[in-house]
C-alpha atoms as a PDB file:
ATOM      1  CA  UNK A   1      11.431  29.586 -25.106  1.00  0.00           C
ATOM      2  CA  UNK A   2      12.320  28.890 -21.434  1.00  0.00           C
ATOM      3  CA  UNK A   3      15.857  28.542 -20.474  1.00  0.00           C
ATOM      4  CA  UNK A   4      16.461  25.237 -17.939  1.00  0.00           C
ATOM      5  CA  UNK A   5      20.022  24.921 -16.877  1.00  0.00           C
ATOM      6  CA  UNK A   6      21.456  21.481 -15.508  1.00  0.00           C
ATOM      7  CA  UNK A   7      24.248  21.559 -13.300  1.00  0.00           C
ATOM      8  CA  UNK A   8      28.094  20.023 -14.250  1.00  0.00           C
ATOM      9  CA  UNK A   9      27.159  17.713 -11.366  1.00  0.00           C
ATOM     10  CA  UNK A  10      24.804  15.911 -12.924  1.00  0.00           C
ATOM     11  CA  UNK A  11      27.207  13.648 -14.459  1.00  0.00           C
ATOM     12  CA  UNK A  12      29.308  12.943 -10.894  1.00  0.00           C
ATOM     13  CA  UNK A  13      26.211  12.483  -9.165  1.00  0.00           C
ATOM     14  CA  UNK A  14      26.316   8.748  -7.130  1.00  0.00           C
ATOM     15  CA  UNK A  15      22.799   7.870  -7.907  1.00  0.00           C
ATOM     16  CA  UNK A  16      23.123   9.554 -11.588  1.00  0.00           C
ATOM     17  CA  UNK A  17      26.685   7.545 -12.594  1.00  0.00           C
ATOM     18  CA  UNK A  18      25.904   4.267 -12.459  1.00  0.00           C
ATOM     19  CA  UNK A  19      22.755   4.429 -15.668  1.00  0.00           C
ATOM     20  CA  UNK A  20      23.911   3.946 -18.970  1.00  0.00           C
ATOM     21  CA  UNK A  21      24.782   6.776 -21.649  1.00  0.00           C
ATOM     22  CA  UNK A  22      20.884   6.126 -23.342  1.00  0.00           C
ATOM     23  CA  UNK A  23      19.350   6.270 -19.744  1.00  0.00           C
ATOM     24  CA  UNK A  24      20.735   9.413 -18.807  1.00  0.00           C
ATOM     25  CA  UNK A  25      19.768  10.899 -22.047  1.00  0.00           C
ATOM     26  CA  UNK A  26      16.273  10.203 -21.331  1.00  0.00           C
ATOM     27  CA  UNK A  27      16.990  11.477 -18.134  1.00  0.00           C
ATOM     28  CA  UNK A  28      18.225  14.756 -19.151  1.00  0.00           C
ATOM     29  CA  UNK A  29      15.316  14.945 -21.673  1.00  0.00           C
ATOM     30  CA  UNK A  30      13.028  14.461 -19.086  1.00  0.00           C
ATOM     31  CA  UNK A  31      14.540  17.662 -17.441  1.00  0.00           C
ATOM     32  CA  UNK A  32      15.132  19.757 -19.987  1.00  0.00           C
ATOM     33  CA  UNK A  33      12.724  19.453 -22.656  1.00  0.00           C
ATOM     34  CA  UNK A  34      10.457  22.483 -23.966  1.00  0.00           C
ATOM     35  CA  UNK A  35       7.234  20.599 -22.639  1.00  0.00           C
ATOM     36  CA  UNK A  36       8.180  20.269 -18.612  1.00  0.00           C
ATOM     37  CA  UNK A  37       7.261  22.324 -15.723  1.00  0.00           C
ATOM     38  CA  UNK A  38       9.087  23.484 -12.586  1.00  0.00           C
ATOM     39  CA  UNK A  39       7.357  21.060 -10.456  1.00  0.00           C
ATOM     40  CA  UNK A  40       8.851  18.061 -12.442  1.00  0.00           C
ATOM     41  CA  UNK A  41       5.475  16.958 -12.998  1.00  0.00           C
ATOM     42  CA  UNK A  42       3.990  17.601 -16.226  1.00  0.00           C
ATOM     43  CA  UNK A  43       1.974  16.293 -19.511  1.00  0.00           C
ATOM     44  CA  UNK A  44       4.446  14.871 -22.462  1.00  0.00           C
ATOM     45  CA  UNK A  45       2.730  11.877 -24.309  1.00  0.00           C
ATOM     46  CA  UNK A  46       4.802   8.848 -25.423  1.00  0.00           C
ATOM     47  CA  UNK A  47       4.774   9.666 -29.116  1.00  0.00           C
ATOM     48  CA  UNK A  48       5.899  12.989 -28.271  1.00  0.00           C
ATOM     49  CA  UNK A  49       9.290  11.487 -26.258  1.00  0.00           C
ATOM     50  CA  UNK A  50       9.962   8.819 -29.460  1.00  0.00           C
ATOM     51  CA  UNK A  51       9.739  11.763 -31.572  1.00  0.00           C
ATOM     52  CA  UNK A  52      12.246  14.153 -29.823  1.00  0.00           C
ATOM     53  CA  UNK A  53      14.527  10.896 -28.698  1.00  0.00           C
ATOM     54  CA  UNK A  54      14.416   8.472 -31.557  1.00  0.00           C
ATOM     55  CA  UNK A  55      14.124   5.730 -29.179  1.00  0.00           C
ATOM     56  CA  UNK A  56      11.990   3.607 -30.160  1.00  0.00           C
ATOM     57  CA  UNK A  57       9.055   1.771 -28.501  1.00  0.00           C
ATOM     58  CA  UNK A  58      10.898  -0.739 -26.387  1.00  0.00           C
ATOM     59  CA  UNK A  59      13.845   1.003 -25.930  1.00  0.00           C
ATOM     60  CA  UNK A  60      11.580   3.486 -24.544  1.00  0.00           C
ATOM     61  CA  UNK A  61      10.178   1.510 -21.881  1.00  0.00           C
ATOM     62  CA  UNK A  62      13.042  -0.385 -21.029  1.00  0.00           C
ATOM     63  CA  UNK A  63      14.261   2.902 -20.195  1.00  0.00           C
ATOM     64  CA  UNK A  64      11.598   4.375 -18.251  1.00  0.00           C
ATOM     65  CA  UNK A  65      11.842   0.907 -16.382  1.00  0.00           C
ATOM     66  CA  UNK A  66      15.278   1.496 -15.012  1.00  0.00           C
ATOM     67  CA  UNK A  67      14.388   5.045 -14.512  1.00  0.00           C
ATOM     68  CA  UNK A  68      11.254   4.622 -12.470  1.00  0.00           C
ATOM     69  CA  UNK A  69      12.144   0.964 -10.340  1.00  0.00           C
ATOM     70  CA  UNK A  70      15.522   0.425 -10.599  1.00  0.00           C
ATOM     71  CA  UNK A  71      16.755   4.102  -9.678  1.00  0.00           C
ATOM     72  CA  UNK A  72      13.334   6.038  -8.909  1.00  0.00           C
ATOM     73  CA  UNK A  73      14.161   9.044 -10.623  1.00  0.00           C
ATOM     74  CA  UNK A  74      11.111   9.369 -12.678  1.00  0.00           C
ATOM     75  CA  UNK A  75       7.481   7.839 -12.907  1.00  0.00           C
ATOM     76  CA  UNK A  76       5.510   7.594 -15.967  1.00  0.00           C
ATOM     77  CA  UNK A  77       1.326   7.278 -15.953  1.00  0.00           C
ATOM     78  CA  UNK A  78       1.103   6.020 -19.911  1.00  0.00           C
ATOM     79  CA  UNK A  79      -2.753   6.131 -19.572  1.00  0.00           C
ATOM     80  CA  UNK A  80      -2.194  10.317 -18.349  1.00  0.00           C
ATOM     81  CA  UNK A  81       0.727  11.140 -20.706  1.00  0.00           C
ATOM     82  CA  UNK A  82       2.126  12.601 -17.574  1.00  0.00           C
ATOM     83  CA  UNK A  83       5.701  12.392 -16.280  1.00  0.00           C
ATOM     84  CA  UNK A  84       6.909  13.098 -13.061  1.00  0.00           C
ATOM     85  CA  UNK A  85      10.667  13.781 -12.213  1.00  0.00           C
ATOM     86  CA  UNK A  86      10.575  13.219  -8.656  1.00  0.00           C
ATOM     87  CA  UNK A  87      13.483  15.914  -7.167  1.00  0.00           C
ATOM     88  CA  UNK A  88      13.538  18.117  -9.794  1.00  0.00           C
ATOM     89  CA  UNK A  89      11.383  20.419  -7.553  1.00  0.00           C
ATOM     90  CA  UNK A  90      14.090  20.543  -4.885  1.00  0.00           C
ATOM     91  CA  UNK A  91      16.167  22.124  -7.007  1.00  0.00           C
ATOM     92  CA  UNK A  92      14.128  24.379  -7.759  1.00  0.00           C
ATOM     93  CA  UNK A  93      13.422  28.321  -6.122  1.00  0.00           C
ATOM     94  CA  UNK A  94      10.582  27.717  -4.054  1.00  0.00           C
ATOM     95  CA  UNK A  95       8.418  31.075  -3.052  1.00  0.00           C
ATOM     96  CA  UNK A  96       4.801  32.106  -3.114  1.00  0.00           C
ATOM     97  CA  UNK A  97       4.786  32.746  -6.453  1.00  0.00           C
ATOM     98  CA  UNK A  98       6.160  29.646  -7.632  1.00  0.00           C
ATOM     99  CA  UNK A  99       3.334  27.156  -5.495  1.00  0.00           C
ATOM    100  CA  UNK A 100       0.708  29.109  -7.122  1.00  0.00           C
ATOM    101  CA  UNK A 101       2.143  28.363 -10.529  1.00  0.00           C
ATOM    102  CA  UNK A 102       2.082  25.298  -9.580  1.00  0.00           C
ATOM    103  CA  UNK A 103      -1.045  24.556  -7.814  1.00  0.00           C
ATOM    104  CA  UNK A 104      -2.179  26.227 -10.939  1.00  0.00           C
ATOM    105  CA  UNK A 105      -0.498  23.672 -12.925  1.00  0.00           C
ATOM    106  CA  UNK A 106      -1.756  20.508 -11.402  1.00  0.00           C
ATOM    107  CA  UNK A 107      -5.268  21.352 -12.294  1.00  0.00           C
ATOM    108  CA  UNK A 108      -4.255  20.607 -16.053  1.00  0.00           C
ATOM    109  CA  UNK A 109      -3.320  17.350 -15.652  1.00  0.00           C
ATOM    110  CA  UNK A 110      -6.573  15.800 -15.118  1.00  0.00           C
ATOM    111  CA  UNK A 111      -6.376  14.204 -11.729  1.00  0.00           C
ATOM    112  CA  UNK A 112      -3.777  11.818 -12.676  1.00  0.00           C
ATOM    113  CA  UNK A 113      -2.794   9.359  -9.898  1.00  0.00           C
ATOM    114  CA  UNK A 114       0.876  10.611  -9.870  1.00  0.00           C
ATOM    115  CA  UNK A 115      -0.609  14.067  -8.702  1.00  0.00           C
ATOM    116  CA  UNK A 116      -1.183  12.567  -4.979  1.00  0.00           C
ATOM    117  CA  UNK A 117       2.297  10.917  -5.210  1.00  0.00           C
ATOM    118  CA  UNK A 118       3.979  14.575  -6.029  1.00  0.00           C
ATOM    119  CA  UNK A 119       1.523  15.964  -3.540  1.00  0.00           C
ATOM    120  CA  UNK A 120       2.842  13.432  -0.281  1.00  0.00           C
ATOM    121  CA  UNK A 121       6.234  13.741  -1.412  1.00  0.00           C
ATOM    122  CA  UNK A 122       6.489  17.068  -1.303  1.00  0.00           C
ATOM    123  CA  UNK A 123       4.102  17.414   2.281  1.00  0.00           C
ATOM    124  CA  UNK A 124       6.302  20.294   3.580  1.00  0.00           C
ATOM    125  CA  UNK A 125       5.710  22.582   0.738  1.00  0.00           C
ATOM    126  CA  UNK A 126       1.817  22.507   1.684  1.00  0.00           C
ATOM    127  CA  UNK A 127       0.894  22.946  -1.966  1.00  0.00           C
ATOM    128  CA  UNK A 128      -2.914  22.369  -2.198  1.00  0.00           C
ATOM    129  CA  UNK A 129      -5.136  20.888  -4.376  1.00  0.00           C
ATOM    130  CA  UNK A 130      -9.030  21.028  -4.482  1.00  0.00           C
ATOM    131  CA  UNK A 131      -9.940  17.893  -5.626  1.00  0.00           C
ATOM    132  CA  UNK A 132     -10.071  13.914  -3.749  1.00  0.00           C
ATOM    133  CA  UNK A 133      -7.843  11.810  -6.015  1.00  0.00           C
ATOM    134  CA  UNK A 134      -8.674   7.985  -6.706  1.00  0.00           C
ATOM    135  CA  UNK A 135      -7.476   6.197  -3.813  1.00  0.00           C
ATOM    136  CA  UNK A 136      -5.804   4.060  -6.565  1.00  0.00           C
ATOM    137  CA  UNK A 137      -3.738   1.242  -5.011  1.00  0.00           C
ATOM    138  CA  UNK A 138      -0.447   2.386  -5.529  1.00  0.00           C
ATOM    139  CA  UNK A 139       1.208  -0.981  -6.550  1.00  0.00           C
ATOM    140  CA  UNK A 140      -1.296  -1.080  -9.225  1.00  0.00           C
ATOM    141  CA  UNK A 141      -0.330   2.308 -10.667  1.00  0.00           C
ATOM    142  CA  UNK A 142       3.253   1.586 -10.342  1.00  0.00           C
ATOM    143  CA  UNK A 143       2.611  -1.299 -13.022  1.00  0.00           C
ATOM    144  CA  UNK A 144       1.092   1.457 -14.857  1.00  0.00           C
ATOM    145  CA  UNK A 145       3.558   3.616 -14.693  1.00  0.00           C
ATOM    146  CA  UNK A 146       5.890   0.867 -16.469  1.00  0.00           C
ATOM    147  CA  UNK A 147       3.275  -0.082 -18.758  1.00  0.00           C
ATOM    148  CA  UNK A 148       3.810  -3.985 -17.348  1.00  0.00           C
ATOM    149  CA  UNK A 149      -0.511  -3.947 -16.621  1.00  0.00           C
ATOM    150  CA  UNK A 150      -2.744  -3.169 -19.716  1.00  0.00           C
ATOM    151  CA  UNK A 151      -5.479  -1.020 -18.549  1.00  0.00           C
ATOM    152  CA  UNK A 152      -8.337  -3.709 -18.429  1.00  0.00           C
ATOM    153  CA  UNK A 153      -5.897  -5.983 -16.093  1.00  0.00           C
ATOM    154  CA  UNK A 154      -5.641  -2.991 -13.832  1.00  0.00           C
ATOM    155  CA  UNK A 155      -9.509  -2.349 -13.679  1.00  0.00           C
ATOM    156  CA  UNK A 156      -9.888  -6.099 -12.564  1.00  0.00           C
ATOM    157  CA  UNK A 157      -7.580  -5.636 -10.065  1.00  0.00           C
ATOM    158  CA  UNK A 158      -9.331  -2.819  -8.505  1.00  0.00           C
ATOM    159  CA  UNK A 159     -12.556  -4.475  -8.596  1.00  0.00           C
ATOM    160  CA  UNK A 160     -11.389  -7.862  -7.055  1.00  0.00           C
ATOM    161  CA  UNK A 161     -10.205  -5.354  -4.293  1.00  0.00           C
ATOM    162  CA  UNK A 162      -6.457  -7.224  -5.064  1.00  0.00           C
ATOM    163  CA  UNK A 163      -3.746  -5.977  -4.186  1.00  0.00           C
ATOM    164  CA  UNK A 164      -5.893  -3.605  -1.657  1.00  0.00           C
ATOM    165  CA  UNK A 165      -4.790  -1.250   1.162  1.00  0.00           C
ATOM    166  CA  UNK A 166      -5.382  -3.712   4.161  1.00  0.00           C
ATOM    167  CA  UNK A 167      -2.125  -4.944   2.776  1.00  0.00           C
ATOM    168  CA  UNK A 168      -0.856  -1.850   1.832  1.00  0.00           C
ATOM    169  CA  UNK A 169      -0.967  -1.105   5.880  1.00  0.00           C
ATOM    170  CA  UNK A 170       0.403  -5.029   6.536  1.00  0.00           C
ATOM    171  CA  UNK A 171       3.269  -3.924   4.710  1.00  0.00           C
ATOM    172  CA  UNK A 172       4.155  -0.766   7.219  1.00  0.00           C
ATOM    173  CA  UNK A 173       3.367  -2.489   9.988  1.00  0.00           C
ATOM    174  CA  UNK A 174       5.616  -5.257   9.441  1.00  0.00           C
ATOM    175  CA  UNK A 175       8.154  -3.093   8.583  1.00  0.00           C
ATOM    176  CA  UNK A 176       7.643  -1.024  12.347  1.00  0.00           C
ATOM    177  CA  UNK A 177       7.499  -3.925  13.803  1.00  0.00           C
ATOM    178  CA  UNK A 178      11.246  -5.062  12.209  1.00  0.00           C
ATOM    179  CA  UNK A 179      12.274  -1.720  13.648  1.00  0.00           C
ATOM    180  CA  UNK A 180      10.891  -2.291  17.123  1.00  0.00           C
ATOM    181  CA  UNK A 181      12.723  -5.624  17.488  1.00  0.00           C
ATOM    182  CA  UNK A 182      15.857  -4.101  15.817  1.00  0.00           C
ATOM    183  CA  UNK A 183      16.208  -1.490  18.583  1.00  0.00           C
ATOM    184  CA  UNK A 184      13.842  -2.202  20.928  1.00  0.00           C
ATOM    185  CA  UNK A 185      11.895   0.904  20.236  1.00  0.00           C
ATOM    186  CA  UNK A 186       7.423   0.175  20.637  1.00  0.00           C
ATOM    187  CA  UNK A 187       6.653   2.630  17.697  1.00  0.00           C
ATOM    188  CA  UNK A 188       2.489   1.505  17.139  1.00  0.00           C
ATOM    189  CA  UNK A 189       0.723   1.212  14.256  1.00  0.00           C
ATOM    190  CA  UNK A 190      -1.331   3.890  13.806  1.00  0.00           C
ATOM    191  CA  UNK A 191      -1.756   6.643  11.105  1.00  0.00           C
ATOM    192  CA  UNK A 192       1.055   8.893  12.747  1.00  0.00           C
ATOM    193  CA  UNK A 193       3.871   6.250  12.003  1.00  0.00           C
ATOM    194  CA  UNK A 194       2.410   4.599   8.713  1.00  0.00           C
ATOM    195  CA  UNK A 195       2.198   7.729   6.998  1.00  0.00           C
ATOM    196  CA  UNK A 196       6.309   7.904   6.199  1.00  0.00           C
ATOM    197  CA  UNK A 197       6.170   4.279   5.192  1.00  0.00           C
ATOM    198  CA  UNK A 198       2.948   4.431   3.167  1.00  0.00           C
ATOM    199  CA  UNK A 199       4.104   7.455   1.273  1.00  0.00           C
ATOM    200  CA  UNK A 200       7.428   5.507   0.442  1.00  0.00           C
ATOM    201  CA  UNK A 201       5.376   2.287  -0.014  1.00  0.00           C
ATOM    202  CA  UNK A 202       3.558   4.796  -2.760  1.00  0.00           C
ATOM    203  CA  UNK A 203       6.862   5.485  -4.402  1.00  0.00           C
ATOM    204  CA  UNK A 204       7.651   2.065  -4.821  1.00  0.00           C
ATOM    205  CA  UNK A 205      10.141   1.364  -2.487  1.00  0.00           C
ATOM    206  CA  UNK A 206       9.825  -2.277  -0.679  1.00  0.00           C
ATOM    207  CA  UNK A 207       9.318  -3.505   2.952  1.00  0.00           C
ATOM    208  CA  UNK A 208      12.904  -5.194   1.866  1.00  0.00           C
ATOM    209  CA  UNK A 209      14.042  -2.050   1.225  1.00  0.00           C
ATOM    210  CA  UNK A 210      13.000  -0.488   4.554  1.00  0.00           C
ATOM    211  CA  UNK A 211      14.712  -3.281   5.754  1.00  0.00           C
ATOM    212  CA  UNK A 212      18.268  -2.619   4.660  1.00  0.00           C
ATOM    213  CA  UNK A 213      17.849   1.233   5.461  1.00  0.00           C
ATOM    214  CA  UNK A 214      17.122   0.062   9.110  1.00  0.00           C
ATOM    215  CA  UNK A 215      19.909  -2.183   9.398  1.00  0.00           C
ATOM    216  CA  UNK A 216      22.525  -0.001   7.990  1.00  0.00           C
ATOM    217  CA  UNK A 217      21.581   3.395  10.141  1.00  0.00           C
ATOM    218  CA  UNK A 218      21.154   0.996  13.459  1.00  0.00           C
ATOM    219  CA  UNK A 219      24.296  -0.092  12.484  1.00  0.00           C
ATOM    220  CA  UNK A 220      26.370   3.724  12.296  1.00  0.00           C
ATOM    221  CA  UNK A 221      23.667   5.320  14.697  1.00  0.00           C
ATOM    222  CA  UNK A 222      22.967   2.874  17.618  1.00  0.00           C
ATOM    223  CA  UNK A 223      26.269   3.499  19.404  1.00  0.00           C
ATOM    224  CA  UNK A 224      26.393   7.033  19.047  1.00  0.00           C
ATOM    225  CA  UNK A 225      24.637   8.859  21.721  1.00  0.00           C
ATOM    226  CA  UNK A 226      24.045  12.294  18.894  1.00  0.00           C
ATOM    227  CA  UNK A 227      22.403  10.188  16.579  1.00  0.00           C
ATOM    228  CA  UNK A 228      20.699   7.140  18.402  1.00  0.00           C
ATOM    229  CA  UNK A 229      17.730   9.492  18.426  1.00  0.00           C
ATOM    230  CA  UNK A 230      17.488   9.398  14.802  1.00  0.00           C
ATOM    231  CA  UNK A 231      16.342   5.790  14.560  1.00  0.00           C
ATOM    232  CA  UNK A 232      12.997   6.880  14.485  1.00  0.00           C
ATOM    233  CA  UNK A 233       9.899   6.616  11.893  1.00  0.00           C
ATOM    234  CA  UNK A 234      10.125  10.621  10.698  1.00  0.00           C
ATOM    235  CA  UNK A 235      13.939  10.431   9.754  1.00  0.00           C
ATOM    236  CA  UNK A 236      14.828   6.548   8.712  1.00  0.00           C
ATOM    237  CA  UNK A 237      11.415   7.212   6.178  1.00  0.00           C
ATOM    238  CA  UNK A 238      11.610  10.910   5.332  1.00  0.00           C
ATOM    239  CA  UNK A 239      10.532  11.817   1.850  1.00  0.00           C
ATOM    240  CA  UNK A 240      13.989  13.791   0.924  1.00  0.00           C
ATOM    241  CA  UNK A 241      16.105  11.132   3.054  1.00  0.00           C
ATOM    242  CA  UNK A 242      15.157   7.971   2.349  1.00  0.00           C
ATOM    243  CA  UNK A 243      16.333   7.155  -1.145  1.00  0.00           C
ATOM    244  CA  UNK A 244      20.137   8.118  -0.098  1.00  0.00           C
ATOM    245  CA  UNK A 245      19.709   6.003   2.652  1.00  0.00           C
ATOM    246  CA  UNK A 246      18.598   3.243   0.044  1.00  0.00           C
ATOM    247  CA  UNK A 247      21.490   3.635  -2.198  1.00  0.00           C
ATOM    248  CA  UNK A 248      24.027   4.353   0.402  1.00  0.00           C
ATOM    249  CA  UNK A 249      23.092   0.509   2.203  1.00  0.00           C
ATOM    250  CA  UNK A 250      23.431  -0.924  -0.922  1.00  0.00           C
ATOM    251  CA  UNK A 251      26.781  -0.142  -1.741  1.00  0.00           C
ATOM    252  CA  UNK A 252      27.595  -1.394   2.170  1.00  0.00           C
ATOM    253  CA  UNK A 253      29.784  -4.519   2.452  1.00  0.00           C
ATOM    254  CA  UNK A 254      28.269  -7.912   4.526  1.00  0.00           C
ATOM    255  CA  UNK A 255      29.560  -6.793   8.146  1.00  0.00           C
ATOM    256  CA  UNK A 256      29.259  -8.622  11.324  1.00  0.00           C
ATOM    257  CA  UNK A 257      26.395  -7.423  13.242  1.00  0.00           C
ATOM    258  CA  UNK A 258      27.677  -6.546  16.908  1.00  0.00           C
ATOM    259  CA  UNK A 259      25.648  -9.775  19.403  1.00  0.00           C
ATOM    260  CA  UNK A 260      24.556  -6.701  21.972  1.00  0.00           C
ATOM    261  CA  UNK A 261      22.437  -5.628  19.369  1.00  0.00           C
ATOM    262  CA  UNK A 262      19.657  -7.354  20.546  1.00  0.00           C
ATOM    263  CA  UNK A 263      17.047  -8.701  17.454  1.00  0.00           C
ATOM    264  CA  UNK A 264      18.746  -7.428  14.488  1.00  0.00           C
ATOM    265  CA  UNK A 265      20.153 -10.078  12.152  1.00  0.00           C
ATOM    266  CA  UNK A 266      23.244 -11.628  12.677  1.00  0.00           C
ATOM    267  CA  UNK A 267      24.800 -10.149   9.118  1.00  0.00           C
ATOM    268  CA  UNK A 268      24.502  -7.243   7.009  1.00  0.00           C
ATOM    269  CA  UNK A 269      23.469  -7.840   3.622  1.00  0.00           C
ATOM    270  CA  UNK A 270      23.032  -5.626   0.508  1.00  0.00           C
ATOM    271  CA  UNK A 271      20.770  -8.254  -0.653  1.00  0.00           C
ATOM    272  CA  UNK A 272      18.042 -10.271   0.045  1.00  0.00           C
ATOM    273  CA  UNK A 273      19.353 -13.339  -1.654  1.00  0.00           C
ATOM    274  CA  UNK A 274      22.395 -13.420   0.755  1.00  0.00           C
ATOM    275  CA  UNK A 275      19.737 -13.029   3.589  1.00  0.00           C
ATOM    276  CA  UNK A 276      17.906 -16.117   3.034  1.00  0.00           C
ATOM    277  CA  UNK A 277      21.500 -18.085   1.953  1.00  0.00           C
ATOM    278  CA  UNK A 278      22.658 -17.126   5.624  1.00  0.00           C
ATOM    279  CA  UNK A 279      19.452 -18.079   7.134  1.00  0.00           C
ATOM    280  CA  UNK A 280      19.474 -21.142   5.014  1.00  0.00           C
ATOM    281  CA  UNK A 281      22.430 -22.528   6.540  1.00  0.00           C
ATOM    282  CA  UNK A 282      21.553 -21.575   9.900  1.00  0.00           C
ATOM    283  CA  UNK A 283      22.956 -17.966  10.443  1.00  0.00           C
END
């Protein structure tokens, strides 16, 4: 049997902390159980996980909900069986060796969806894979993922051509355009600068969410002459970056945006409610 070792940090780790004693269970489970992979990505069917856990049917989703869209540690394809810890690979050794296993690996999991996820998340790497994956819009497989779509209200969704990837792309370019008017940068939309939001967009982040991240790094980078060259497409959206950006502006307090800062809202928020209070009354 293969040895997996979690470090002591687990349990101190900011984005690891705040999920209840049950959720990091799962968590850990989903780490360390006899059925995973190096890659994080790997087959383990539901009535496997109740088994092994005891949790039962909806405790097990509710769990895999906070996992996968409240803290984005893990995805779940129910209609695959196949789970996906999303950073366990970076934790990994990485050598020649090890992306053969796993381009090895990948071709047992039947082309699941989550495959091209794993695949744009980990771009660097350059692991290949031989075979076109269903362009599957990736809000669709998200509800999926959660089990909140059955199957047949997913098909009809892909058939009506609803929710598509014309606004898939709307999404990215609104959220360059926010960034352009934020700094006064004139990043276009083309492929080269939607590809870091569409692969987060494919994660399941939010334009709201690309929102906050590009307030709160104008906010610490924008007077800094080192950094001001980080407010750019590649680095606010990177793939390893991105989600400690997320959780790091959410834990930011409403500050008073400086006025020579010109477009970018006149508060910092951690929340969109707060944004549409402020611009309620007039802020």
């Amino acid at each position: 049997m293969a040895k997996r070792f979690v470090n002591d940090s687990f349990w101190t780790d900011p984005e690891v902390k705040p999920l209840s004693f049950r959720t990091k269970g799962l968590f850990l489970y989903f780490i360390t159980n006899p059925h995973g992979h190096i890659s994080g990505i790997y087959y383990l069917p539901v009535s496997t996980i109740q088994e092994e856990t005891g949790l039962s049917a909806k405790e097990l989703k509710q769990e895999i909900h906070t996992l996968s869209v409240d803290y984005r540690h893990t995805l779940y394809h129910p209609n695959f069986s196949v789970v996906w810890v999303r950073k366990m690979l970076q934790h990994q050794v990485f050598n020649d060796k090890v992306k053969t296993n796993i381009e090895n690996h990948l071709l047992t999991l039947h082309k699941c969806p989550l495959i091209q996820d794993f695949l744009d998340y980990y771009d660097s790497l350059s692991i290949e894979y031989p075979y076109s994956l269903s362009q599957k819009n990736p809000t669709t497989t998200a509800g999926l993922v959660l089990g909140l779509v059955s199957k047949d209200e997913d098909k009809d969704n892909i058939q009506s051509g609803k929710p598509d990837l014309t606004s898939f792309q709307k999404q990215s370019n609104e959220a360059i355009d926010y960034l352009n008017q934020v700094i006064g940068s004139t990043f276009p939309h083309n492929s080269q600068s939607n590809k870091f939001l569409t692969a987060r967009l494919k994660e399941g982040y939010t334009l709201e969410d690309f929102k906050i991240v590009i307030d709160l790094k104008t906010k610490e980078w924008i007077n800094d002459p080192d950094m001001r060259k980080y407010l750019r497409l590649s680095t606010l959206f990177n793939a390893e970056k991105f989600e400690g950006y997320l959780q790091e502006a959410k834990r930011v307090p409403i500050k008073k945006i400086p006025k020579e800062w010109k477009g970018l809202h006149e508060y910092m928020d951690e929340s969109q409610e707060k944004r549409e209070e402020i611009k309620e009354n007039g802020g």
